[in-house]
N, C-alpha and C. Protein backbone atom coordinates (compact mmCIF):
# COMPACT_ATOMS: atom_id res chain seq x y z
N UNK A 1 7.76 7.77 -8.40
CA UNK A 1 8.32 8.31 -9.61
C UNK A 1 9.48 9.22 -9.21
N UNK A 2 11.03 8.89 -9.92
CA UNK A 2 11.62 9.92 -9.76
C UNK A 2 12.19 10.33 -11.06
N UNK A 3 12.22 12.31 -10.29
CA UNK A 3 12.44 12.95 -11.57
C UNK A 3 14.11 13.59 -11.21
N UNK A 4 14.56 14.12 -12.84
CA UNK A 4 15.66 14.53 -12.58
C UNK A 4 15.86 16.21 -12.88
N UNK A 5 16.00 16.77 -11.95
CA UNK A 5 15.51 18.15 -12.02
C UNK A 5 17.34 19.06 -11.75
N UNK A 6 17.71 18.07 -12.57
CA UNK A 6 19.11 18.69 -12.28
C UNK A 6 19.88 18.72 -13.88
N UNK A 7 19.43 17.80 -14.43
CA UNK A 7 19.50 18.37 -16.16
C UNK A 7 18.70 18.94 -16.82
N UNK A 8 17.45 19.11 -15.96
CA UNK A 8 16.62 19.39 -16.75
C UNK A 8 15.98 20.61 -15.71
N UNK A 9 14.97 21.56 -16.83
CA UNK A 9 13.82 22.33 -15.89
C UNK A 9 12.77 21.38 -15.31
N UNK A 10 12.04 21.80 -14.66
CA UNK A 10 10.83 20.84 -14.35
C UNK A 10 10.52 22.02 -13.11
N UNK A 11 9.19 21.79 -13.38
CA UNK A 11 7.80 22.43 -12.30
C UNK A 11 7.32 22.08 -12.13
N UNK A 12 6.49 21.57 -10.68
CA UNK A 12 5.30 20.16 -10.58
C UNK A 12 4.68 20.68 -9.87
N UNK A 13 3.37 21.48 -9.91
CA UNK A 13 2.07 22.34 -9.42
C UNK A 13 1.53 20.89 -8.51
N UNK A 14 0.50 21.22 -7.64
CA UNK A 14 0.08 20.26 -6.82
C UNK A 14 -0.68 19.44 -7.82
N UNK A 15 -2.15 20.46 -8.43
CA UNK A 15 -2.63 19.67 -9.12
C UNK A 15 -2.04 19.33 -10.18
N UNK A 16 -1.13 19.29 -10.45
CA UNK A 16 0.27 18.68 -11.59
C UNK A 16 0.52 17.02 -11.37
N UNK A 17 0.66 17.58 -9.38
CA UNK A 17 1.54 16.16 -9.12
C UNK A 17 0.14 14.75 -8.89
N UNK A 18 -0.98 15.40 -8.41
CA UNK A 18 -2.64 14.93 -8.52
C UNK A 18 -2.76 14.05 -9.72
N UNK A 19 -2.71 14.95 -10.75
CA UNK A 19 -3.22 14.02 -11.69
C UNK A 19 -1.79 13.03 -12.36
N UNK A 20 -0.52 13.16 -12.08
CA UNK A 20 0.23 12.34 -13.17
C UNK A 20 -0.16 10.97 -11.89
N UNK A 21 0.14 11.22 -10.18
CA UNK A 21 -0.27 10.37 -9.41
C UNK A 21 -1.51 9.37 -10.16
N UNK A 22 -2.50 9.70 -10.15
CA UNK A 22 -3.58 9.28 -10.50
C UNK A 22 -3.67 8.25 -11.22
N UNK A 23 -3.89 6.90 -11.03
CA UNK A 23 -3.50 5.30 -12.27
C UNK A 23 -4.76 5.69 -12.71
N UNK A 24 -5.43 6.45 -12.82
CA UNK A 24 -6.18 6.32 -13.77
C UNK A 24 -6.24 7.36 -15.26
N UNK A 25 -5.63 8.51 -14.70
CA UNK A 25 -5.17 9.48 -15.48
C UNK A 25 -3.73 9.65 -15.79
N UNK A 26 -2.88 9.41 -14.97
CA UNK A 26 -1.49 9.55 -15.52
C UNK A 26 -0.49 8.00 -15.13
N UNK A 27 0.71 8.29 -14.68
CA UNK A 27 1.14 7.09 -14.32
C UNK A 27 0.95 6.67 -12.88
N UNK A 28 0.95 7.43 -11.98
CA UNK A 28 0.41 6.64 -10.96
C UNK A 28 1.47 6.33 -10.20
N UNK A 29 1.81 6.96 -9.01
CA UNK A 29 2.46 6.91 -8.07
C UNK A 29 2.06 7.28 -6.55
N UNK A 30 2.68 6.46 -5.53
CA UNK A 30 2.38 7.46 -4.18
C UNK A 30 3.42 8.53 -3.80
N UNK A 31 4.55 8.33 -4.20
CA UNK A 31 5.30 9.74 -4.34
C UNK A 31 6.06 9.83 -5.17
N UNK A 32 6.35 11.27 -5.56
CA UNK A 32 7.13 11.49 -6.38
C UNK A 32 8.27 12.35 -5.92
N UNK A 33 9.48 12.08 -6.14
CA UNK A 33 10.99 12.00 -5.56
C UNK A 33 11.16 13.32 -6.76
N UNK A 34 12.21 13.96 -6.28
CA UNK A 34 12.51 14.95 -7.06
C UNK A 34 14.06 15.31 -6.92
N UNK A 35 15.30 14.85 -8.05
CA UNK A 35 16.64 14.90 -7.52
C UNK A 35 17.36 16.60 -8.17
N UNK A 36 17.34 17.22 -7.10
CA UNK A 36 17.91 19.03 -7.53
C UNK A 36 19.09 19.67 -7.59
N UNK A 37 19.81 20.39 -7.76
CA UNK A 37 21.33 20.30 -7.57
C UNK A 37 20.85 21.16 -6.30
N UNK A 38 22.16 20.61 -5.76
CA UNK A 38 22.32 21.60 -4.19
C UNK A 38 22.27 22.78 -3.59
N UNK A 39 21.86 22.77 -2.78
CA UNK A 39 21.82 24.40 -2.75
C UNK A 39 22.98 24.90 -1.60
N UNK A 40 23.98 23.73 -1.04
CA UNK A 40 25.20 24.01 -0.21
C UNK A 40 26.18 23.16 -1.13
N UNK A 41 27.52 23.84 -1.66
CA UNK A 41 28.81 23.11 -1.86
C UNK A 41 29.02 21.74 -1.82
N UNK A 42 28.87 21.54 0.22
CA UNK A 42 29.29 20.87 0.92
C UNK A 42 28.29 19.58 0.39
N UNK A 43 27.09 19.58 -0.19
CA UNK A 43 26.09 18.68 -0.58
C UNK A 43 26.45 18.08 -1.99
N UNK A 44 25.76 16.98 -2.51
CA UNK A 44 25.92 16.38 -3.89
C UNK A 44 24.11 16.57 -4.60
N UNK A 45 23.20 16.51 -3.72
CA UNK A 45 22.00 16.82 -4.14
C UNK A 45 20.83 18.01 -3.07
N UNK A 46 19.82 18.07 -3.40
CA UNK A 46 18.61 18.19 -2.78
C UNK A 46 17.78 17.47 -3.16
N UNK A 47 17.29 16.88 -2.37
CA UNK A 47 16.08 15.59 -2.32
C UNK A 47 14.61 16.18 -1.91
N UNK A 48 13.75 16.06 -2.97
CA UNK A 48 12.34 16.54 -2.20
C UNK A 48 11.64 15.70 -3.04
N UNK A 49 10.27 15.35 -1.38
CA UNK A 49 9.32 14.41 -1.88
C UNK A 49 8.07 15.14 -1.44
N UNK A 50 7.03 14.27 -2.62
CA UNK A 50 5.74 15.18 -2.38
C UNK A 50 5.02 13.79 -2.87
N UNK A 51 4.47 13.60 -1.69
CA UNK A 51 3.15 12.77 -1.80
C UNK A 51 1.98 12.58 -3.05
N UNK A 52 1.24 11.87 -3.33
CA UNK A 52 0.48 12.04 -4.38
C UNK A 52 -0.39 12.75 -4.18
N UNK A 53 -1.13 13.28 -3.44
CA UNK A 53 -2.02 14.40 -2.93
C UNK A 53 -1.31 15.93 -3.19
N UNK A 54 -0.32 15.92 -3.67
CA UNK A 54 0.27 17.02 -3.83
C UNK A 54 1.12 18.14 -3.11
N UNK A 55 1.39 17.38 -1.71
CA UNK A 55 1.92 17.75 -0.52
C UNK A 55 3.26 17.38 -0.41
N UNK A 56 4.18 18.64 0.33
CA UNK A 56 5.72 18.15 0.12
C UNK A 56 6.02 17.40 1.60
N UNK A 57 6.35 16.51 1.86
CA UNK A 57 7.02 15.85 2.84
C UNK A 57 8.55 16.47 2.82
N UNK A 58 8.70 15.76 4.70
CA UNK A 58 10.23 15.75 4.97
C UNK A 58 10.89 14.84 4.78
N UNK A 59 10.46 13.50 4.61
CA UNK A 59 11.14 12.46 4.06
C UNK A 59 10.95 11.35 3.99
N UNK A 60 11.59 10.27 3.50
CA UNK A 60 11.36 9.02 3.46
C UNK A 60 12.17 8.12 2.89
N UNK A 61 12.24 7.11 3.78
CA UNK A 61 13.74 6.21 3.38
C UNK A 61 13.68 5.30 2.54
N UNK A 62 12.56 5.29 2.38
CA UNK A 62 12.99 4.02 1.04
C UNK A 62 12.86 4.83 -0.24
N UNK A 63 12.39 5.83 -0.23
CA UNK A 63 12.50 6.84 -1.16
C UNK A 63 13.82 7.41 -1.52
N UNK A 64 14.40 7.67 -0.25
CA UNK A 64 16.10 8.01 -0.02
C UNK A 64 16.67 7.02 -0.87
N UNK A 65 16.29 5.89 -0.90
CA UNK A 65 17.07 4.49 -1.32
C UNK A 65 16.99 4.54 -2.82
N UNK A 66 15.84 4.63 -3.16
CA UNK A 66 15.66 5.10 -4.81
C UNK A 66 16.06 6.12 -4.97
N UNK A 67 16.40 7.27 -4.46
CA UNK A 67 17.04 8.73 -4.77
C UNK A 67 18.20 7.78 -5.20
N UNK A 68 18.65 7.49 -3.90
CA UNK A 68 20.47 7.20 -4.80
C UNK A 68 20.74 6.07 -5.51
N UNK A 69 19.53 4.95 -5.99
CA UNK A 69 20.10 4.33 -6.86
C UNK A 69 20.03 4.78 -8.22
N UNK A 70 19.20 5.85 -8.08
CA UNK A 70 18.60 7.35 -9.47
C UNK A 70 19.92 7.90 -9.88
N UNK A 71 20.10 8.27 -8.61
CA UNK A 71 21.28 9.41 -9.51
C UNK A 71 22.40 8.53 -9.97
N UNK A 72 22.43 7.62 -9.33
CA UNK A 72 23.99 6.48 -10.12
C UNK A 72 23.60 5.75 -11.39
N UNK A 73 22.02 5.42 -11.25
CA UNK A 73 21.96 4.94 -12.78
C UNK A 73 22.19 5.88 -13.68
N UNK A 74 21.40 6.71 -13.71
CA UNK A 74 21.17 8.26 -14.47
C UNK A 74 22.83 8.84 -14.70
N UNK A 75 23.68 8.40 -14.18
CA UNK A 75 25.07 8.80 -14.34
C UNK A 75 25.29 10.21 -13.53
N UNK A 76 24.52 10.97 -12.78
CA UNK A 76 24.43 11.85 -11.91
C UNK A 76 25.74 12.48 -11.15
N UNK A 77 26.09 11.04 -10.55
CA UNK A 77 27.16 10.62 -9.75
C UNK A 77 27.75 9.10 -9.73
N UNK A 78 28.87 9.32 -9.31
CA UNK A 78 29.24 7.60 -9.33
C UNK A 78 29.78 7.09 -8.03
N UNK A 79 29.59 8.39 -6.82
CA UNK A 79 29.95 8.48 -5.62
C UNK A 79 28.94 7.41 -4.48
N UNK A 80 29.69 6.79 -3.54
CA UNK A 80 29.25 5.54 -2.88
C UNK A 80 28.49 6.55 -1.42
N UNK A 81 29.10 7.58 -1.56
CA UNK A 81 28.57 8.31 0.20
C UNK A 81 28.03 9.25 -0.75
N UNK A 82 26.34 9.37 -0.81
CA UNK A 82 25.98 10.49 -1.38
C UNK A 82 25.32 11.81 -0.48
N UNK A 83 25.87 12.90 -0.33
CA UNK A 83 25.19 13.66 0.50
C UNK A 83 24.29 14.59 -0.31
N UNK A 84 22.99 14.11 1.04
CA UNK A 84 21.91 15.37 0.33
C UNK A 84 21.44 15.83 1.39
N UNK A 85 20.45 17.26 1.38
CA UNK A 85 19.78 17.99 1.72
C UNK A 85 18.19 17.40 1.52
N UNK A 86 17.28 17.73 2.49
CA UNK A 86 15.98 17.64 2.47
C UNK A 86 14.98 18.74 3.38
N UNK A 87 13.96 18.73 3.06
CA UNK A 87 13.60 19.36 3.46
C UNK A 87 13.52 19.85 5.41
N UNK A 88 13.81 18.70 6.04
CA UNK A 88 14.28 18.65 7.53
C UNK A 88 15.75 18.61 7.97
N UNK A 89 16.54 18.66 6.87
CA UNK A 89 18.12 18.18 7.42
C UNK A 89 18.77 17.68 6.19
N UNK A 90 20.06 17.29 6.86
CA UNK A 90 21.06 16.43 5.79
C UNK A 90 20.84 15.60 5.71
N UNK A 91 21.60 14.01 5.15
CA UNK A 91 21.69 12.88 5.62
C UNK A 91 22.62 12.27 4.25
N UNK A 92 23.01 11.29 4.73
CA UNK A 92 24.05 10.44 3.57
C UNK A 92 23.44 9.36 3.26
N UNK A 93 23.50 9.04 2.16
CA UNK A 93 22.94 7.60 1.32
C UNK A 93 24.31 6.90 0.96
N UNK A 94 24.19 6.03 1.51
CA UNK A 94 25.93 4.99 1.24
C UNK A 94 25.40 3.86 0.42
N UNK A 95 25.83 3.64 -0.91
CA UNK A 95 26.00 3.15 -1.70
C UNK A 95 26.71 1.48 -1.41
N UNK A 96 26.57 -0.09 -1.30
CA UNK A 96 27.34 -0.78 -0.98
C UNK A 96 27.97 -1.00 -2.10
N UNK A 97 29.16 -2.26 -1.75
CA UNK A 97 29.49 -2.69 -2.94
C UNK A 97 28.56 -3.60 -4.23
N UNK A 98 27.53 -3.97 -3.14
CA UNK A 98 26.43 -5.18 -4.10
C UNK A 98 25.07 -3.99 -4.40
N UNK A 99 25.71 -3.07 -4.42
CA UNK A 99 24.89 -1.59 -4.87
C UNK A 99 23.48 -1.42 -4.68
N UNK A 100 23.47 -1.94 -3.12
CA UNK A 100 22.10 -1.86 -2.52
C UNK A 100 22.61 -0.60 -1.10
N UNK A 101 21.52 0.02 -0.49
CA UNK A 101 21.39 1.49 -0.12
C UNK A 101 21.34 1.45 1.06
N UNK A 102 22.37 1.93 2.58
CA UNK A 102 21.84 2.38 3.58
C UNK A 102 21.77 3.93 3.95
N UNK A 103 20.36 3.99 4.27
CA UNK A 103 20.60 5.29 4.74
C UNK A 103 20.03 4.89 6.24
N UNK A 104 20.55 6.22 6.81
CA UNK A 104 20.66 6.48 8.66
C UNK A 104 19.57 7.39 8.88
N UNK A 105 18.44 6.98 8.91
CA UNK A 105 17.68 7.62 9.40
C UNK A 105 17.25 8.28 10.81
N UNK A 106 18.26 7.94 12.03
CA UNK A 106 18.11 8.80 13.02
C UNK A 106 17.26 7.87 13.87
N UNK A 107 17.50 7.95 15.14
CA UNK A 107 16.80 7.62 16.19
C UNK A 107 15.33 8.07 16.09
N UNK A 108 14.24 6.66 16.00
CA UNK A 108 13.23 6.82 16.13
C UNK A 108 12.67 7.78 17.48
N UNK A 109 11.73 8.36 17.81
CA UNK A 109 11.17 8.85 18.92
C UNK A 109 10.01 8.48 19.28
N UNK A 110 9.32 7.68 20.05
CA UNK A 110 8.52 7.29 20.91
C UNK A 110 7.64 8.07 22.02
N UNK A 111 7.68 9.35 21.88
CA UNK A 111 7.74 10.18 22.94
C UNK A 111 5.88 10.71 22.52
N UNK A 112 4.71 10.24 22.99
CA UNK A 112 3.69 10.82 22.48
C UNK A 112 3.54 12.45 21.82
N UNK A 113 4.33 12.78 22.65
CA UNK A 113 3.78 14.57 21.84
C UNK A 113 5.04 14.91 20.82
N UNK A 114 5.81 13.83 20.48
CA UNK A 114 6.48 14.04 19.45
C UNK A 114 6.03 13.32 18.56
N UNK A 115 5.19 12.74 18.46
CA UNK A 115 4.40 11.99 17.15
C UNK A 115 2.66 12.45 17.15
N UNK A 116 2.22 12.78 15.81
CA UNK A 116 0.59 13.36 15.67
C UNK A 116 -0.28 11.88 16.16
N UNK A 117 -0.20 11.50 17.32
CA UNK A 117 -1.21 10.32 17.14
C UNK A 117 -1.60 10.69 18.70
N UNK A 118 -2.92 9.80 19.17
CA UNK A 118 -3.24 10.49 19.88
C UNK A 118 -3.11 8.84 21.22
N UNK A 119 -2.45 8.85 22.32
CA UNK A 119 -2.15 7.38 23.17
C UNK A 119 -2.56 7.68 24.29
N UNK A 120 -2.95 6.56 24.87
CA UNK A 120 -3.30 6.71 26.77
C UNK A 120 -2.02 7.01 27.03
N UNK A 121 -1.02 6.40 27.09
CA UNK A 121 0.08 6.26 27.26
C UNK A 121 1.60 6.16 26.63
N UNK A 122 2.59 6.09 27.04
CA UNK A 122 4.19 5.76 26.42
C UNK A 122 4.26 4.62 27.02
N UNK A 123 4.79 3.66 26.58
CA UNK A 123 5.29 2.78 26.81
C UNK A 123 6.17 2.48 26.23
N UNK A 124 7.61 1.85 26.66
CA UNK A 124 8.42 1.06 25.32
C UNK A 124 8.27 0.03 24.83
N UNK A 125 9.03 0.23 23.36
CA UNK A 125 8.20 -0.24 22.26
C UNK A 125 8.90 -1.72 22.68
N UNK A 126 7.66 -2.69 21.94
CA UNK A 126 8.45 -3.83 22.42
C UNK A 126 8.31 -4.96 21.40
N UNK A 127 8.74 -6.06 20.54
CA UNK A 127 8.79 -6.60 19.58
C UNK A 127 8.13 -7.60 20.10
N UNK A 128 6.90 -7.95 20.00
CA UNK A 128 5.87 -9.17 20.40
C UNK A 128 5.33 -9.86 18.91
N UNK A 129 5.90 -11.01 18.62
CA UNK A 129 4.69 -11.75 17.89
C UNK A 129 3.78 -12.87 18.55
N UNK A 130 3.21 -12.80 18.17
CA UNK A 130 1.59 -13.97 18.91
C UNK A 130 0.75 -13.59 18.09
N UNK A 131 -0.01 -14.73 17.58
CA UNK A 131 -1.43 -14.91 16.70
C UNK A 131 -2.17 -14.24 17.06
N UNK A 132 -2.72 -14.47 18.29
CA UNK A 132 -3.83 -13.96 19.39
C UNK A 132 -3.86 -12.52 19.67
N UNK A 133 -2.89 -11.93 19.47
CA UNK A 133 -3.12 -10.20 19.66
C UNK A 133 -2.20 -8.94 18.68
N UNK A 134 -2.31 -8.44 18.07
CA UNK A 134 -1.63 -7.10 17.86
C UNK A 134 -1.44 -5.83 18.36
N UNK A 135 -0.03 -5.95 18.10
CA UNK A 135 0.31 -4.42 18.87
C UNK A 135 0.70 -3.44 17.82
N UNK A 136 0.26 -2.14 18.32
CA UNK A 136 0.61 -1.01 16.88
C UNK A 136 1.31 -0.20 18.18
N UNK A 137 2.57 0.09 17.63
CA UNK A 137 3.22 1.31 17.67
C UNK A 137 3.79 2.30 16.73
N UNK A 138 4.06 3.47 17.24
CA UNK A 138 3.62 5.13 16.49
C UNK A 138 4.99 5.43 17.23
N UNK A 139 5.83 5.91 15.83
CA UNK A 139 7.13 6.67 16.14
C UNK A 139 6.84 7.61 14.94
N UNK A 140 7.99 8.53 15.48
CA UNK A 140 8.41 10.00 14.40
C UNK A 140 9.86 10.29 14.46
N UNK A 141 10.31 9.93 13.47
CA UNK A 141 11.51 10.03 12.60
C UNK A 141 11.14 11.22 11.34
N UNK A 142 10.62 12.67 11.51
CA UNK A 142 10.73 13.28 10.81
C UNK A 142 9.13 12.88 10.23
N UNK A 143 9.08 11.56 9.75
CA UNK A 143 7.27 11.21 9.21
C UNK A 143 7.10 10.48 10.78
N UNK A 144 5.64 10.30 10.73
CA UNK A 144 5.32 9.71 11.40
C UNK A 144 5.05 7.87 10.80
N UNK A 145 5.42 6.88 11.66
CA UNK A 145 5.11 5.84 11.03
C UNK A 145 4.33 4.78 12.32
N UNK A 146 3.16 3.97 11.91
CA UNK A 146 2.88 3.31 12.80
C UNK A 146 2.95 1.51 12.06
N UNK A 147 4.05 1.17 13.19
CA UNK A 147 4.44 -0.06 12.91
C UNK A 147 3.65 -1.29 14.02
């Protein structure tokens, strides 16, 4: 769910964001995106996300991706390089011409004690498909993700 907290007031208490999350009580989301006016010049937004549990994250890119196709529908902006603020850093959302979204999320890290998971080892990561076995690897780009 994203909200627009830049025409409007809005306050979203944890157990606020709990129950609208909730498909059984409200509408039901795993996060909810929140677009703010800036709090630097040099920026076009502040971006904050908070999980459905009611917890604020540092980020997330496909979330990033719906941030900026939000603020261009919403008439927000009509700008193709959108800069925002988050709760870990900057980052730009570039707009294409077929008005689909890259954002640069930064060099993954691989490094065990830079990701909450717990490994015998590091190894590099390595792109294997085969029927017969799966491999999970654990990077941190700000979230942790295991692919």
């Amino acid at each position: 769910m994203v909200v627009d907290a830049v025409t409007q007031n809005v306050f979203f208490s944890p157990e606020l964001i709990r129950r609208l999350a909730d498909r059984h009580l409200g509408v039901g989301f795993d996060q909810l995106l929140v677009v703010e006016p800036p709090y630097d010049p040099d920026l076009d937004f502040h971006y904050r996300i908070f999980n459905a549990d009611g917890s604020e994250v540092n980020q997330c890119g496909n979330g990033a991706r719906c941030f900026a196709r939000f603020v261009r529908l919403k008439g927000l902006t009509n700008k193709r390089d959108i800069r925002v603020s988050t709760a870990n850093g900057r980052m730009v959302l570039s707009v294409t011409d077929d008005e689909l979204v890259r954002v640069n999320m930064g060099e993954p890290n691989f490094e065990p004690s830079a990701v909450p998971f717990r490994a015998n080892k590091a190894e590099r990561p390595i792109l294997c498909v085969r029927p017969s076995r799966q491999y999970y690897v654990a990077s941190s780009r700000w979230v942790t993700h295991t692919v």
